[in-house]
C-alpha atoms as a PDB file:
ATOM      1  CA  UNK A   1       0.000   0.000   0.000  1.00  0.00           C
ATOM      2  CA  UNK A   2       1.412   3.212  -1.224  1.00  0.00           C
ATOM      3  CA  UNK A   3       1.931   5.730   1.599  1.00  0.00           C
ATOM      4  CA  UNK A   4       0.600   9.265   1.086  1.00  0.00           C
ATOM      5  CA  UNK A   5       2.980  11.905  -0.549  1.00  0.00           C
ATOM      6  CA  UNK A   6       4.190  14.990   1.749  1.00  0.00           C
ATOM      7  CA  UNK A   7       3.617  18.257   0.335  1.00  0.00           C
ATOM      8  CA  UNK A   8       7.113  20.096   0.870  1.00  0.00           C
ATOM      9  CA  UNK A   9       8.536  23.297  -0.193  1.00  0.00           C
ATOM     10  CA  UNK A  10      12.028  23.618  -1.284  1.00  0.00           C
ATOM     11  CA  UNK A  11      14.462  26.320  -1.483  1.00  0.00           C
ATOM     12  CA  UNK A  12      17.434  25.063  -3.344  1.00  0.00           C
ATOM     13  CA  UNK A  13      20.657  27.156  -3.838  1.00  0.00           C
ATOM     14  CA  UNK A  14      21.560  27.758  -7.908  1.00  0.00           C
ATOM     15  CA  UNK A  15      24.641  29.218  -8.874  1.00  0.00           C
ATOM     16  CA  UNK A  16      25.980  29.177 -12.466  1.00  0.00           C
ATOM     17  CA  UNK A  17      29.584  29.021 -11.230  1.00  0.00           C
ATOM     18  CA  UNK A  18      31.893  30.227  -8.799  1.00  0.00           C
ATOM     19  CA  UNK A  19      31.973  34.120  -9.985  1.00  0.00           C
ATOM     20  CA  UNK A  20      27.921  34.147 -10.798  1.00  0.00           C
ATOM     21  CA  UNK A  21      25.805  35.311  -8.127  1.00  0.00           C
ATOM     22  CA  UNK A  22      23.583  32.683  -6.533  1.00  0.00           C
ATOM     23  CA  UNK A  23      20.184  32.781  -5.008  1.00  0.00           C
ATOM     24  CA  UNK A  24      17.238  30.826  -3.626  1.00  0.00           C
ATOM     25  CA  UNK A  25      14.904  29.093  -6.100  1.00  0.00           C
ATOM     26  CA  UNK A  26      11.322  27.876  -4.754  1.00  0.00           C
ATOM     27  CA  UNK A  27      10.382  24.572  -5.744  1.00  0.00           C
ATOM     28  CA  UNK A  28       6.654  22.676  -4.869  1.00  0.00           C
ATOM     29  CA  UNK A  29       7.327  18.953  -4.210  1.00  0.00           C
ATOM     30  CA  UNK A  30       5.078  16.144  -3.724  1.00  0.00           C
ATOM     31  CA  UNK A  31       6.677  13.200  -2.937  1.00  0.00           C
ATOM     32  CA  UNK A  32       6.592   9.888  -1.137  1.00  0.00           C
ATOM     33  CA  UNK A  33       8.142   9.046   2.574  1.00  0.00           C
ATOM     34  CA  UNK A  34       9.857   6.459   1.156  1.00  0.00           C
ATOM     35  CA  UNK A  35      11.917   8.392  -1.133  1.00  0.00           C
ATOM     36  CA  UNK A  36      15.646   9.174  -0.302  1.00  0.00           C
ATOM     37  CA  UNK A  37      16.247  12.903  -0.370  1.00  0.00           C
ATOM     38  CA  UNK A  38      18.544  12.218  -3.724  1.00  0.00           C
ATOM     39  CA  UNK A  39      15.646  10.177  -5.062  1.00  0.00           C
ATOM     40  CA  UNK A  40      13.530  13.608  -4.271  1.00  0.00           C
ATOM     41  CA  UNK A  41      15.928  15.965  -6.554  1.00  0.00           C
ATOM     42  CA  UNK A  42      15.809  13.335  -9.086  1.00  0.00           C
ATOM     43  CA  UNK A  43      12.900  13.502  -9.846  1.00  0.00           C
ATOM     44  CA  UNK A  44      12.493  17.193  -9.504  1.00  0.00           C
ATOM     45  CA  UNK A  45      15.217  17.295 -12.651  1.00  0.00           C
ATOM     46  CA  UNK A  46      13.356  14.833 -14.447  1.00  0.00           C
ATOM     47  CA  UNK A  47      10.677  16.740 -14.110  1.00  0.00           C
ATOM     48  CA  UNK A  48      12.629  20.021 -15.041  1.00  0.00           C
ATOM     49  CA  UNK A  49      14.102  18.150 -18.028  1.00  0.00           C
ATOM     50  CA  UNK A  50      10.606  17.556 -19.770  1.00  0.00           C
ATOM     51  CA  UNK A  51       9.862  21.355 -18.877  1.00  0.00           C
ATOM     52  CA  UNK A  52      12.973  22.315 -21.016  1.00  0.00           C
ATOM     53  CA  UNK A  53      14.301  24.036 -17.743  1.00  0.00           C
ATOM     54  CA  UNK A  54      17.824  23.275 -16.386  1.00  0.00           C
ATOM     55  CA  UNK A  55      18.712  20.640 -13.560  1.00  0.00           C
ATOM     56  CA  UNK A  56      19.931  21.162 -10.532  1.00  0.00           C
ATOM     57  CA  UNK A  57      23.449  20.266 -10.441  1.00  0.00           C
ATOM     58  CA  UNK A  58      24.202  18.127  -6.897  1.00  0.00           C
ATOM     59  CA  UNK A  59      26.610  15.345  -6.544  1.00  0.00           C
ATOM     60  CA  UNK A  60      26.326  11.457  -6.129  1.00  0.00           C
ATOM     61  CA  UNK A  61      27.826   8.108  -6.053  1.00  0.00           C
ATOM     62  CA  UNK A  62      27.408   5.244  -4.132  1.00  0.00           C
ATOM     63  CA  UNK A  63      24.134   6.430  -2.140  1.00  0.00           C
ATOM     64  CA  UNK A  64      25.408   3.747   0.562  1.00  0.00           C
ATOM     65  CA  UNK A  65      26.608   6.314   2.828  1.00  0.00           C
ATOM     66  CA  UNK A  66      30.129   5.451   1.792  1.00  0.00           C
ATOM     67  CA  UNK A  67      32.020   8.078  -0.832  1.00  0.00           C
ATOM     68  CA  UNK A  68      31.340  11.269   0.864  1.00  0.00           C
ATOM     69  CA  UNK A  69      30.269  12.830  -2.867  1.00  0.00           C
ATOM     70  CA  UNK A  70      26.364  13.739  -1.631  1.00  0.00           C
ATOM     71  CA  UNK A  71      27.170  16.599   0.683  1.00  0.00           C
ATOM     72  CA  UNK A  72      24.555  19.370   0.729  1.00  0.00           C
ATOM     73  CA  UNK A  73      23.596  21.163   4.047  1.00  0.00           C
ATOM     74  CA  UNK A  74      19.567  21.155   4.907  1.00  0.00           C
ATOM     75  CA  UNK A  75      18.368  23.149   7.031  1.00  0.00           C
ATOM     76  CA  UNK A  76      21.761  24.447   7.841  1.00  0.00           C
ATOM     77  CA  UNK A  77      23.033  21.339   8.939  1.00  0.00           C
ATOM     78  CA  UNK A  78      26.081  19.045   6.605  1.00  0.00           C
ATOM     79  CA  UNK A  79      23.893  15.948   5.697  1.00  0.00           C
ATOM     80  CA  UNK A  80      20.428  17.285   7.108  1.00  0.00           C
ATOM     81  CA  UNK A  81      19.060  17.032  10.358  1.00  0.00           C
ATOM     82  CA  UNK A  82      19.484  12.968  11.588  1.00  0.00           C
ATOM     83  CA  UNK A  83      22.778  12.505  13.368  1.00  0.00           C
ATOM     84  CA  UNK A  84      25.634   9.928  11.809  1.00  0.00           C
ATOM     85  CA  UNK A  85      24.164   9.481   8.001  1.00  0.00           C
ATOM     86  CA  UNK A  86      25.207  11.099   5.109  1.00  0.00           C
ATOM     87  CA  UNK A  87      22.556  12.960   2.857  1.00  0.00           C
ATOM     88  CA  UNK A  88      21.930   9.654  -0.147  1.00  0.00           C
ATOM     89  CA  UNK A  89      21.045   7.704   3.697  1.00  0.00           C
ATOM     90  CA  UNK A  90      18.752  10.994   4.134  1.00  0.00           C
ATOM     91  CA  UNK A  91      14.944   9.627   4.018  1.00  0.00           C
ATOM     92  CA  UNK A  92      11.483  11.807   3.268  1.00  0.00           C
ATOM     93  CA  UNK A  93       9.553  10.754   6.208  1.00  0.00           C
ATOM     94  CA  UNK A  94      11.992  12.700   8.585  1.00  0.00           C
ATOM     95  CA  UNK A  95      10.218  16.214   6.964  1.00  0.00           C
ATOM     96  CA  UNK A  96       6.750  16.922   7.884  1.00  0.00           C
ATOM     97  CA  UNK A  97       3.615  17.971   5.795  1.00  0.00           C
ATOM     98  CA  UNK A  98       3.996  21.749   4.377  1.00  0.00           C
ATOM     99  CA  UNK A  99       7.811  21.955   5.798  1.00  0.00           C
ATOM    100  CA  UNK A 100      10.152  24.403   3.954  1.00  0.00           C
ATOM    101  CA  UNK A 101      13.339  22.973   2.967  1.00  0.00           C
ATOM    102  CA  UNK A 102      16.425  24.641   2.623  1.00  0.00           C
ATOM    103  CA  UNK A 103      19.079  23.033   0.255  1.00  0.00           C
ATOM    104  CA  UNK A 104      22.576  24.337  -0.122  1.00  0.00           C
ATOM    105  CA  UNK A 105      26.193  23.742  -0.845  1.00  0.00           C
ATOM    106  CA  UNK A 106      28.766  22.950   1.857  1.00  0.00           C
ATOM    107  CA  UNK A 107      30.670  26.749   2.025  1.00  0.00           C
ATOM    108  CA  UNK A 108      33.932  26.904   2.405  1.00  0.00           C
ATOM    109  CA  UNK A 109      36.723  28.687   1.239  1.00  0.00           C
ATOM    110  CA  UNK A 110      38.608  25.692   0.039  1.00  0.00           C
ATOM    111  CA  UNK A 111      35.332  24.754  -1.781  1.00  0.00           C
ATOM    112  CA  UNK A 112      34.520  26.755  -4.588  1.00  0.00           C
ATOM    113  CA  UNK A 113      31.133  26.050  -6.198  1.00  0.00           C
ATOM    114  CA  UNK A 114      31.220  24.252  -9.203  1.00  0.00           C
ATOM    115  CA  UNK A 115      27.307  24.708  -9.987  1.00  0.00           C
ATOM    116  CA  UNK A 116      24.430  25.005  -7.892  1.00  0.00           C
ATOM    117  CA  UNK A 117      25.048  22.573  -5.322  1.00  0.00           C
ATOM    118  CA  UNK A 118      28.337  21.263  -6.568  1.00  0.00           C
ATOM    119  CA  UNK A 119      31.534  22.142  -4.962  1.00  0.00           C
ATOM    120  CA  UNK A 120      35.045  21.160  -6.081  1.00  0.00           C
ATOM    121  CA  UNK A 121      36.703  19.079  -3.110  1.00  0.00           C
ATOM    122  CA  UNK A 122      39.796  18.191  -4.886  1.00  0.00           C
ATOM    123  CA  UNK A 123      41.727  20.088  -2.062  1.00  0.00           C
ATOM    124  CA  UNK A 124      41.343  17.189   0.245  1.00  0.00           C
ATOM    125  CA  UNK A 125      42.385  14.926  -2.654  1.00  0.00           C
ATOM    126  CA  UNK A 126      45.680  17.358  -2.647  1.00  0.00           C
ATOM    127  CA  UNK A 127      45.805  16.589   1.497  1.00  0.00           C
ATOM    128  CA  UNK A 128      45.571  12.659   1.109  1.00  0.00           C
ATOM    129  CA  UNK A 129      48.340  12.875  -1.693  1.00  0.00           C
ATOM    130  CA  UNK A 130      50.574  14.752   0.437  1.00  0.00           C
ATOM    131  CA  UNK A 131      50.830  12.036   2.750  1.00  0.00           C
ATOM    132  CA  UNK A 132      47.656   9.791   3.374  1.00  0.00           C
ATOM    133  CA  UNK A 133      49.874   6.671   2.802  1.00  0.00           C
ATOM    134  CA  UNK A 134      52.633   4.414   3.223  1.00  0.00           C
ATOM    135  CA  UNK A 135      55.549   3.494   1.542  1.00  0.00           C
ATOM    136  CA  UNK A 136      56.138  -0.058   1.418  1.00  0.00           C
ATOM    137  CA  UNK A 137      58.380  -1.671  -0.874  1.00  0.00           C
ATOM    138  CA  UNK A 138      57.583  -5.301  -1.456  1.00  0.00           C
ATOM    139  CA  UNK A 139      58.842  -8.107   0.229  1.00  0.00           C
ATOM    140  CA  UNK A 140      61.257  -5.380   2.864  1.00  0.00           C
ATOM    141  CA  UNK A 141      58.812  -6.149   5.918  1.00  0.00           C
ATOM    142  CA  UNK A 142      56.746  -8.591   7.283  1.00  0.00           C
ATOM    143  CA  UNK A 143      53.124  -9.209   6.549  1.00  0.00           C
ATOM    144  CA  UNK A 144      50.858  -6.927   7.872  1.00  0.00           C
ATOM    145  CA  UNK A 145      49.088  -9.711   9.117  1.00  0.00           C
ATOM    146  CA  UNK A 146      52.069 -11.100  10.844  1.00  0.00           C
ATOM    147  CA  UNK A 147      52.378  -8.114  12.872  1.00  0.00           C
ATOM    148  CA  UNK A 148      50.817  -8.456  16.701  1.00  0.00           C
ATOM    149  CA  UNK A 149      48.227  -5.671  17.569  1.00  0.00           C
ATOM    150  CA  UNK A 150      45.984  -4.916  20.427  1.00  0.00           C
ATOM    151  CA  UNK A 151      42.518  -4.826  19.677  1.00  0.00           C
ATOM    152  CA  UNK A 152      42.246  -1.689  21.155  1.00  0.00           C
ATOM    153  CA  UNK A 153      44.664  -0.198  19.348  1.00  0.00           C
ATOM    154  CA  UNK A 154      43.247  -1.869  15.579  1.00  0.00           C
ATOM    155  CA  UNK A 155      39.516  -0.610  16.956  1.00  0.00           C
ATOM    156  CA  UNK A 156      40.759   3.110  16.867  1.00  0.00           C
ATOM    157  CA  UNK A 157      42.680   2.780  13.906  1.00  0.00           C
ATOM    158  CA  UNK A 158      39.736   1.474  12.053  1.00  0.00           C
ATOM    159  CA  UNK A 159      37.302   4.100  13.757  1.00  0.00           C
ATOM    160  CA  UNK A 160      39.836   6.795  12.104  1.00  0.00           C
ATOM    161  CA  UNK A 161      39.684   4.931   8.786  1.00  0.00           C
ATOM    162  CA  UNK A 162      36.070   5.009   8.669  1.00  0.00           C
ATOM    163  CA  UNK A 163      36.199   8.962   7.225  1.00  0.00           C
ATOM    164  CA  UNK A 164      34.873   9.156   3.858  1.00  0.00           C
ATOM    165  CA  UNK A 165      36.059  12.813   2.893  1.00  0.00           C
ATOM    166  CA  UNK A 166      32.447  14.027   3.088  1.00  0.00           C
ATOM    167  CA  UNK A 167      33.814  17.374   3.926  1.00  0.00           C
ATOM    168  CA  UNK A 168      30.893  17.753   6.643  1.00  0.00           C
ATOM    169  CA  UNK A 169      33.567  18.503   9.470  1.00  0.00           C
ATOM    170  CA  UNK A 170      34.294  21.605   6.867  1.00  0.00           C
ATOM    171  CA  UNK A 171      31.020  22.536   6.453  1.00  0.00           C
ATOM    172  CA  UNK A 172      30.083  22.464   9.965  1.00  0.00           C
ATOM    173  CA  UNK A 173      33.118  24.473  11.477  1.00  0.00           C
ATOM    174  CA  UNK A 174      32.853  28.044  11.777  1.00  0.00           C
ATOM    175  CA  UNK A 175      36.325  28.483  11.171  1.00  0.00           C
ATOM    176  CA  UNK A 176      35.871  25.938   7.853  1.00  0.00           C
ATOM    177  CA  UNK A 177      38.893  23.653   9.569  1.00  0.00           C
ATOM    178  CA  UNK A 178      39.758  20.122   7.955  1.00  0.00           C
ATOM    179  CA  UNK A 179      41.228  19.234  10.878  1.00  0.00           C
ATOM    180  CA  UNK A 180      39.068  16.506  12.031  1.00  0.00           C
ATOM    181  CA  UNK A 181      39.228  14.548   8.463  1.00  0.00           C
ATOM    182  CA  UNK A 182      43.539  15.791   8.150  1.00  0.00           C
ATOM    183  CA  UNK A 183      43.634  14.442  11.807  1.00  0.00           C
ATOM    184  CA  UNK A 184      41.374  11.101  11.174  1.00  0.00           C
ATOM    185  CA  UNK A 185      43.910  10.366   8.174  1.00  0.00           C
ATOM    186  CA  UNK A 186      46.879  10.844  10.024  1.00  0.00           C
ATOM    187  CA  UNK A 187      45.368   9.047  12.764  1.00  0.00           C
ATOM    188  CA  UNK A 188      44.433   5.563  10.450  1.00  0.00           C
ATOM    189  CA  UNK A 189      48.496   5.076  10.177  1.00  0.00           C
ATOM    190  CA  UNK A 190      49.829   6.749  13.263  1.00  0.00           C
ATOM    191  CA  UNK A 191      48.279   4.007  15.254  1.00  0.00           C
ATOM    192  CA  UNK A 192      49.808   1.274  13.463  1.00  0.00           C
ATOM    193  CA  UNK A 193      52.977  -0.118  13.332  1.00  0.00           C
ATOM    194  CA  UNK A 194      53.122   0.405   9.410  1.00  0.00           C
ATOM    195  CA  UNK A 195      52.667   3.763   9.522  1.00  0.00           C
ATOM    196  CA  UNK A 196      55.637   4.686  12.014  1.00  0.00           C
ATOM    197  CA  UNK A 197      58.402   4.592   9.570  1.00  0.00           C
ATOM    198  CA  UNK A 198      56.707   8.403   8.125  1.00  0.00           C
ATOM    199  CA  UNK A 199      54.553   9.524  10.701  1.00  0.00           C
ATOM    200  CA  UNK A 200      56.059  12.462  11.598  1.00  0.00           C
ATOM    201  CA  UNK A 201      56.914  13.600   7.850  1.00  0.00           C
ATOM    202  CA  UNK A 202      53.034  12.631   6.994  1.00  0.00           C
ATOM    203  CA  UNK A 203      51.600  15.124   9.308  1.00  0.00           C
ATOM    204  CA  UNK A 204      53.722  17.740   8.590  1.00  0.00           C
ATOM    205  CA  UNK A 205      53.004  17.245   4.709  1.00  0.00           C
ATOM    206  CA  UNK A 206      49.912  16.974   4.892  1.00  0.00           C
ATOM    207  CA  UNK A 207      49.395  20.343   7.377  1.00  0.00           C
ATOM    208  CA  UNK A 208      51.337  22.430   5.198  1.00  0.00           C
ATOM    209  CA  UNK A 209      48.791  20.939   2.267  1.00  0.00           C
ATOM    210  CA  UNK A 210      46.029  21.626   4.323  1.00  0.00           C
ATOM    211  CA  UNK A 211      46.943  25.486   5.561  1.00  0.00           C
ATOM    212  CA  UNK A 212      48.193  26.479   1.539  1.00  0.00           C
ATOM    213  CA  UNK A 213      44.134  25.429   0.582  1.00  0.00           C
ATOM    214  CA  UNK A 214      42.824  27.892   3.004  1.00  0.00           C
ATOM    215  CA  UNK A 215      41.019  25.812   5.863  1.00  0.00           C
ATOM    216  CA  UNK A 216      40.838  27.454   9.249  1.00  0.00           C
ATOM    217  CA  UNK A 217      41.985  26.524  12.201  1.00  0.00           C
ATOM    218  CA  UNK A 218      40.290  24.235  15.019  1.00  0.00           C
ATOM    219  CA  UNK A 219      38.607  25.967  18.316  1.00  0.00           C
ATOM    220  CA  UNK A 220      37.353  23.137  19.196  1.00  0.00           C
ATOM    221  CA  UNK A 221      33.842  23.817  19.362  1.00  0.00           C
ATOM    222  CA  UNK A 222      33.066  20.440  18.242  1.00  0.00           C
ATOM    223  CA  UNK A 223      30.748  21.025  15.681  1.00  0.00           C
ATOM    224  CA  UNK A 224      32.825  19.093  13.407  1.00  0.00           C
ATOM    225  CA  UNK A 225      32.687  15.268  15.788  1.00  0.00           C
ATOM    226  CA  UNK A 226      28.424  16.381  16.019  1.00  0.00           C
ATOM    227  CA  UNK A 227      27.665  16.357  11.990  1.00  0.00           C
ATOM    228  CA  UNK A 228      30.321  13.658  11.214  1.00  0.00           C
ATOM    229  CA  UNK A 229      28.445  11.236   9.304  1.00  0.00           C
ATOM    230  CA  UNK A 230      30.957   7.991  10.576  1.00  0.00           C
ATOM    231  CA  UNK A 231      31.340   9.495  14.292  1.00  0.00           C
ATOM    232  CA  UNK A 232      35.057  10.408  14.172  1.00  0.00           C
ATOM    233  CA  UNK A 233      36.097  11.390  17.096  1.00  0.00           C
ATOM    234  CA  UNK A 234      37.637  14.785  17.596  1.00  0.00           C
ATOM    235  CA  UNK A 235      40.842  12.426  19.883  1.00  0.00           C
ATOM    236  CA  UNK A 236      42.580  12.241  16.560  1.00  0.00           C
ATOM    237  CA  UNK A 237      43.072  16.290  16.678  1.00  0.00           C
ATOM    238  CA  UNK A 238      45.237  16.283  19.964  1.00  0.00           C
ATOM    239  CA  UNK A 239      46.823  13.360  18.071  1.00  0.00           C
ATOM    240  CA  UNK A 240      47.814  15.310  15.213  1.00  0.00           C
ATOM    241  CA  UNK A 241      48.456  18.148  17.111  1.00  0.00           C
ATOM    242  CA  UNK A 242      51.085  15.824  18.971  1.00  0.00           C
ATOM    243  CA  UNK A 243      52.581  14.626  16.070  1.00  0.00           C
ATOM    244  CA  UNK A 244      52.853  18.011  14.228  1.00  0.00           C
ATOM    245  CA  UNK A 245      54.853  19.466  17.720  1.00  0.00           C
ATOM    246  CA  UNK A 246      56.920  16.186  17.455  1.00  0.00           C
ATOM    247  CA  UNK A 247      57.827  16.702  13.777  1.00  0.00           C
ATOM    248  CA  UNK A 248      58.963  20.021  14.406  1.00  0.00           C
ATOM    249  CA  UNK A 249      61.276  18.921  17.191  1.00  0.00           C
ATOM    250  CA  UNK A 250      62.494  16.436  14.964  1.00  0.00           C
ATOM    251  CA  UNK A 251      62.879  18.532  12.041  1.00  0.00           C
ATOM    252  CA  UNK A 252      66.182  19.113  10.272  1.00  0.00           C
ATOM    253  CA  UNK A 253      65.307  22.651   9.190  1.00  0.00           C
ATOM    254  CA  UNK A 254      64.261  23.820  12.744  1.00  0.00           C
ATOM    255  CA  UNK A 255      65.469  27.097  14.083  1.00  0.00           C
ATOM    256  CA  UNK A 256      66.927  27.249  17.551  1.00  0.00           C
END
């Protein structure tokens, strides 16, 4: 039996590009509880489409909650208003009849609008490259496997490695810091034993990477932990923080 349809009204950012100037555009929506909130927009374009009128422009992958490409901020809040989802996990039936629905970018600095509710991200692609790995040349260490570690230790490490690069931590700070996703990647290798060999070079890479893109700085208001769709916890920033004082210490270019 098919549920009945909410009657919603939306108010959806559109932007041409990053030098237009962008505004509010009404939209009427009836649509089922069931739907996802992705499912929602597409079939707003589809409907726009047959009108001869132009999509709205939003991003999408997996819609599993896993790639961290749907990011839009409802209601003023990365990933709308249910804690620990991203928005493709995002469901109809958490709106009520005649709500008004605002739909917008994530805003940052470091992420200039591509279109409407597109943004370009690539500067935490330009983090990650700067150090979000190990070098490991083959057959120079044991197996990974044959390495003893505490489950306590693995659990944390894993909880780190569950970021997805949403960019909600960004979209959420008022100071538009990466620090909790920078921090969460450092943190995935820091724990481990593979990762000790450039620890201390990873975090210092990947800060300067981080600081040359424009993100703010952490004050720990913990906005950031709150909208994180995967729960990171804000512990990997002292971590960083530790392991950005220690690479200084240990750095051959320091100043005394």
């Amino acid at each position: 039996m098919e549920h009945k349809k909410i009657n919603l009204t939306l108010k959806v950012w559109r932007q041409v590009n990053v030098n237009a100037k962008g505004n509010f555009v009404d939209y009427k929506v009836s649509v089922s509880p069931d739907s996802s909130f992705l499912e929602m927009l597409d079939d707003i374009n589809n409907e726009l489409e047959t009108k001869g009128l132009e999509p709205i422009t939003f991003e999408s992958d997996c819609r599993e909650g896993i790639c961290g490409t749907c990011g839009l901020v409802i209601n003023g809040q990365p990933h709308g208003p249910i804690p620990r989802i991203a928005t493709c996990q995002l469901h109809m039936r958490n709106f009520r009849e005649s709500d008004t629905i605002y739909i917008e970018p994530f805003r940052a600095k470091a992420f200039p609008v591509i279109k409407d509710l597109m943004v370009d991200r690539s500067s935490m692609d330009r983090i990650m490259e700067a150090g979000g790995f190990i070098s490991v040349n083959t057959l120079s260490v044991p197996d990974g496997n044959a390495i003893p570690i505490s489950k306590d230790v693995a659990s944390e490490a894993m909880d780190a490695a569950s970021c997805i690069g949403c960019g909600a931590c960004v979209a959420a700070c008022k100071n538009a810091s990466a620090m909790l996703f920078v921090s969460a990647k450092v943190s995935q290798f820091a724990l481990l034993p593979q990762g000790q060999p450039e620890r201390y070079q990873r975090v210092e890479s990947m800060v300067i990477v981080m600081d040359e893109y424009g993100f703010g700085s952490c004050s720990n208001t913990y906005a950031c932990e709150a909208e994180c769709p995967k729960g990171v916890s804000i512990k990997n920033i002292a971590r960083m923080n530790r392991d950005y004082f220690m690479a200084k210490i240990k750095s051959p270019n320091i100043e005394y």
